[in-house]
N, C-alpha and C. Protein backbone atom coordinates (compact mmCIF):
# COMPACT_ATOMS: atom_id res chain seq x y z
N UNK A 1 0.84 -1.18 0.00
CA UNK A 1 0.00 0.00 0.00
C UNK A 1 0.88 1.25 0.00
N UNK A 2 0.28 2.02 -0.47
CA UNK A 2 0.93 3.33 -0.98
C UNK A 2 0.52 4.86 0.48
N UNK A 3 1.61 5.07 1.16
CA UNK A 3 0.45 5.69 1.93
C UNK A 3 0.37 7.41 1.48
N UNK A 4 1.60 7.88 1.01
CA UNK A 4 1.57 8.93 0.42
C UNK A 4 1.77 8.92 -1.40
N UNK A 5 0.44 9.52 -2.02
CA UNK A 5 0.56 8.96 -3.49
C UNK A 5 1.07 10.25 -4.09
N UNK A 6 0.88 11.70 -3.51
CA UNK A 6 1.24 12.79 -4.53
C UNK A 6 3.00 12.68 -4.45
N UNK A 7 3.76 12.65 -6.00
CA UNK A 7 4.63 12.75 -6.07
C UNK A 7 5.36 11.30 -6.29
N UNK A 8 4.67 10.42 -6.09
CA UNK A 8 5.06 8.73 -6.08
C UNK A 8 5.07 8.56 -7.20
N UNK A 9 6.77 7.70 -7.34
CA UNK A 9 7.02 7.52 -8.68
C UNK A 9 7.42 5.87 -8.54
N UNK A 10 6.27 5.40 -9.79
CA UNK A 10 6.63 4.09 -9.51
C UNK A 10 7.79 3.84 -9.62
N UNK A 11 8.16 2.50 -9.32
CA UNK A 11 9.58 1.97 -9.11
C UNK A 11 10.00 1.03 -10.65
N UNK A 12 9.08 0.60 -10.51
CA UNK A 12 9.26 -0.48 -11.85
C UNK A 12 8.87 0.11 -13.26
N UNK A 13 7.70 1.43 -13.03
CA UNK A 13 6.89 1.84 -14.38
C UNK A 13 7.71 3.42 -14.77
N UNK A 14 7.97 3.72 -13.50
CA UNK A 14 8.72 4.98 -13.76
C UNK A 14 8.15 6.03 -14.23
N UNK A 15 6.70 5.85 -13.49
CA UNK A 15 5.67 6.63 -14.06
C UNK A 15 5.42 7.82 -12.60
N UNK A 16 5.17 8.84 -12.53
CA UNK A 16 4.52 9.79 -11.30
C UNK A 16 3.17 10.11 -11.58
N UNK A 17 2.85 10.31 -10.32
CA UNK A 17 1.60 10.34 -9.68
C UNK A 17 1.43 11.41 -9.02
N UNK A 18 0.23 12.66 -9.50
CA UNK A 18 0.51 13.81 -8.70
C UNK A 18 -1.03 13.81 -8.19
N UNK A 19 -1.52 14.31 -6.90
CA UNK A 19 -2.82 14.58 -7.04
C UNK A 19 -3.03 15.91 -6.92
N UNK A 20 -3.78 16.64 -7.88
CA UNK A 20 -4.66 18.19 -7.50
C UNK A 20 -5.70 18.27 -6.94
N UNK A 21 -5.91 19.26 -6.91
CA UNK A 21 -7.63 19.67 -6.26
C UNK A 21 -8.53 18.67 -7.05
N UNK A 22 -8.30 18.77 -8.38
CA UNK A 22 -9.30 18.25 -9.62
C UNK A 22 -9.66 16.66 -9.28
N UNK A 23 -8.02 16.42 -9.61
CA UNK A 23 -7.73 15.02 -10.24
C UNK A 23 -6.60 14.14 -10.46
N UNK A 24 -6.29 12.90 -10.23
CA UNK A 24 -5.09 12.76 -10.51
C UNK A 24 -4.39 12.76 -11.42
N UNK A 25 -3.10 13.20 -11.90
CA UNK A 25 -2.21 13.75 -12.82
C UNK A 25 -1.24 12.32 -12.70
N UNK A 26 -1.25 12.03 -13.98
CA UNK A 26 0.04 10.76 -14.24
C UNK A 26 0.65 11.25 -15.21
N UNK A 27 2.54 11.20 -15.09
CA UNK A 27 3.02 11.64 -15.67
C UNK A 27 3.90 10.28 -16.04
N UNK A 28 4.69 10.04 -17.39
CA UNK A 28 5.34 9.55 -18.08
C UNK A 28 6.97 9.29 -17.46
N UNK A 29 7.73 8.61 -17.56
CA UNK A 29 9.26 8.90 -17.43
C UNK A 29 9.84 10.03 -17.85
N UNK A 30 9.14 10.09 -19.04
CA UNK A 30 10.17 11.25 -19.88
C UNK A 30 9.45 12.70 -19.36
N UNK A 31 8.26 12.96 -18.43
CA UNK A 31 8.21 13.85 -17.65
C UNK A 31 6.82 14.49 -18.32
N UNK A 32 6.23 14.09 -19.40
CA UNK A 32 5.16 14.33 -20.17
C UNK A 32 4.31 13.43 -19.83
N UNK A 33 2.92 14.38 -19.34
CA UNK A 33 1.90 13.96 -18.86
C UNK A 33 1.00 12.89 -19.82
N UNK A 34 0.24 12.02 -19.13
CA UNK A 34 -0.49 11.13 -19.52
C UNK A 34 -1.80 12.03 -19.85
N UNK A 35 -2.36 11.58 -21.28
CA UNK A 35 -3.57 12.63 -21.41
C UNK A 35 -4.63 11.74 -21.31
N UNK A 36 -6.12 12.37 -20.71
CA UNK A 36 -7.15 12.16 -20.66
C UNK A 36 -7.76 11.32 -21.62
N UNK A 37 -8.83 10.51 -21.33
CA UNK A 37 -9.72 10.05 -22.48
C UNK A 37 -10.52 11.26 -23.45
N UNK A 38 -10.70 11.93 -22.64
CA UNK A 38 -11.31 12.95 -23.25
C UNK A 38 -10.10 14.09 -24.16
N UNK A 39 -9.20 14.53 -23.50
CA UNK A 39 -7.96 14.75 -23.90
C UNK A 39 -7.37 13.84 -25.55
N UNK A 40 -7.68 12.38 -25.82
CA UNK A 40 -7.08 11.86 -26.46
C UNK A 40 -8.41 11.69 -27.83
N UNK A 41 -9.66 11.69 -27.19
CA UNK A 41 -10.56 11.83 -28.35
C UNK A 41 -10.72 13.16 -28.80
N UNK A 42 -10.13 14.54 -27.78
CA UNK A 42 -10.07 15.85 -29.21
C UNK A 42 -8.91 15.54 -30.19
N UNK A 43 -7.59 14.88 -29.58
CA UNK A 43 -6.59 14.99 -30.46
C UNK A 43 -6.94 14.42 -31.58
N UNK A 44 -7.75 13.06 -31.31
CA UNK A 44 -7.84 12.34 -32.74
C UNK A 44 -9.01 12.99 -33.77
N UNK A 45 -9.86 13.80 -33.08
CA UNK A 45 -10.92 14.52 -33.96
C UNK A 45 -10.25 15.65 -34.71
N UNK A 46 -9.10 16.57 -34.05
CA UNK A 46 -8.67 17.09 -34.65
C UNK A 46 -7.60 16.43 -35.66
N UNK A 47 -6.85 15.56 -35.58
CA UNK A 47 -5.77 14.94 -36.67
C UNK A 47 -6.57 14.72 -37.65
N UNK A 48 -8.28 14.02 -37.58
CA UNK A 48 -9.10 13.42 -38.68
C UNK A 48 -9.06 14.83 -39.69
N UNK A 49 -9.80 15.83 -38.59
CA UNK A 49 -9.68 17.21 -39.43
C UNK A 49 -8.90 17.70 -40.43
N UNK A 50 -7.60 17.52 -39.80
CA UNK A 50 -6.87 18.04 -40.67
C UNK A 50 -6.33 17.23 -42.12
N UNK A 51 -6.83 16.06 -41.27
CA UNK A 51 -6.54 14.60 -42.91
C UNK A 51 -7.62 15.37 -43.84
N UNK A 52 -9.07 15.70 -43.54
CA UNK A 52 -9.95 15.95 -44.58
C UNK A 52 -9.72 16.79 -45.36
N UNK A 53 -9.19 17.89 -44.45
CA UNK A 53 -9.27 19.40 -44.91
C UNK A 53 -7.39 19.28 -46.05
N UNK A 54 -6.55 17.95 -45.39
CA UNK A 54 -5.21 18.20 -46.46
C UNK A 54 -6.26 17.37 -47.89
N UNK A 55 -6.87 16.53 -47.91
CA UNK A 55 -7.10 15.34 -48.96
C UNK A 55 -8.06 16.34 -49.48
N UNK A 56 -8.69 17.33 -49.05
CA UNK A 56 -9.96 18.24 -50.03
C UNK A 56 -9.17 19.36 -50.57
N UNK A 57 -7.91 19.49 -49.90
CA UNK A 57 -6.78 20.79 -50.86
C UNK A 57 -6.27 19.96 -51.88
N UNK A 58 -5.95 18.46 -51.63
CA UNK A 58 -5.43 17.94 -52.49
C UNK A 58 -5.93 17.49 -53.79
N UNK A 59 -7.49 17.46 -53.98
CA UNK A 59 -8.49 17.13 -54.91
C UNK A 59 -8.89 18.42 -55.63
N UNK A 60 -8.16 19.91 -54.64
CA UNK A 60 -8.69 21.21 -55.70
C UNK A 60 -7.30 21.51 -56.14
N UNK A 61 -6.21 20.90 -55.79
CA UNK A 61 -5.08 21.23 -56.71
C UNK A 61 -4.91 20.11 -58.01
N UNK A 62 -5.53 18.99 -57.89
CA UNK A 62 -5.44 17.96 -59.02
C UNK A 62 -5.75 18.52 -60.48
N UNK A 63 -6.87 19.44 -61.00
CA UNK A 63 -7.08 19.73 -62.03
C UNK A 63 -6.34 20.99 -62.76
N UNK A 64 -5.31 21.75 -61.77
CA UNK A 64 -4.38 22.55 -62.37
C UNK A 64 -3.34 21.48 -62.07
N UNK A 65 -2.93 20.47 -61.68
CA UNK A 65 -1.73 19.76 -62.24
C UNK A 65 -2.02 19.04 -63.60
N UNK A 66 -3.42 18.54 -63.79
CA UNK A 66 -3.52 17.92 -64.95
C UNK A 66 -3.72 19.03 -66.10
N UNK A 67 -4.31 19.91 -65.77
CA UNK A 67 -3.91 21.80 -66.70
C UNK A 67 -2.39 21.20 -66.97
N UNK A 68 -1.30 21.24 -66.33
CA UNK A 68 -0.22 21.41 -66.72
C UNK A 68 0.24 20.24 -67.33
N UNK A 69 -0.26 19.15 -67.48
CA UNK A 69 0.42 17.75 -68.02
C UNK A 69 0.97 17.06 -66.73
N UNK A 70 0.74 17.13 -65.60
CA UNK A 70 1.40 16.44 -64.49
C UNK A 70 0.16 15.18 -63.79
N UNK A 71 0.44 14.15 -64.04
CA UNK A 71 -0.39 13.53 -63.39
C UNK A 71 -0.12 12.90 -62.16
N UNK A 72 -1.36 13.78 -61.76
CA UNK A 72 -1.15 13.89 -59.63
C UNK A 72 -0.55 12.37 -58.43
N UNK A 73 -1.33 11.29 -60.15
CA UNK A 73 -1.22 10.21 -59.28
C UNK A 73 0.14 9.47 -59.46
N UNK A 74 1.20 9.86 -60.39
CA UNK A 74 2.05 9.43 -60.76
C UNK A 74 3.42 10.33 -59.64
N UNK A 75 2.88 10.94 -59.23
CA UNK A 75 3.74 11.79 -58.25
C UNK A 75 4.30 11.05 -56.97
């Protein structure tokens, strides 16, 4: 049993353990925090975002590469 947890760094995982007012905070070895579930479903909504928004620039630049003789898919 653990009797003091803020600041406890496992031994074997090498992971820390902080508690706030909020919530508990787990941090990584390399000193970078462990993110939220909620935390990890904006990141991936935003990465999707930005896949759509590169693949819909990439479908309005296709018809001025084929304007020029370049075919987009041969690139």
């Amino acid at each position: 049993m653990i009797d003091q947890m803020v600041g406890w760094v496992s031994p074997r995982l090498g992971v820390r353990f902080d508690l706030t007012e909020e919530e508990l905070q787990i941090y990584r070895p390399d000193g970078d925090r462990f993110l939220t579930f909620l935390e990890l479903d904006q990141q991936r909504q935003q990465e999707r975002q930005r896949a759509e928004q590169a693949e819909t620039e990439l479908e309005a630049l296709r018809p001025l590469l084929q304007e020029r003789g370049i075919n987009p898919d041969q690139l």
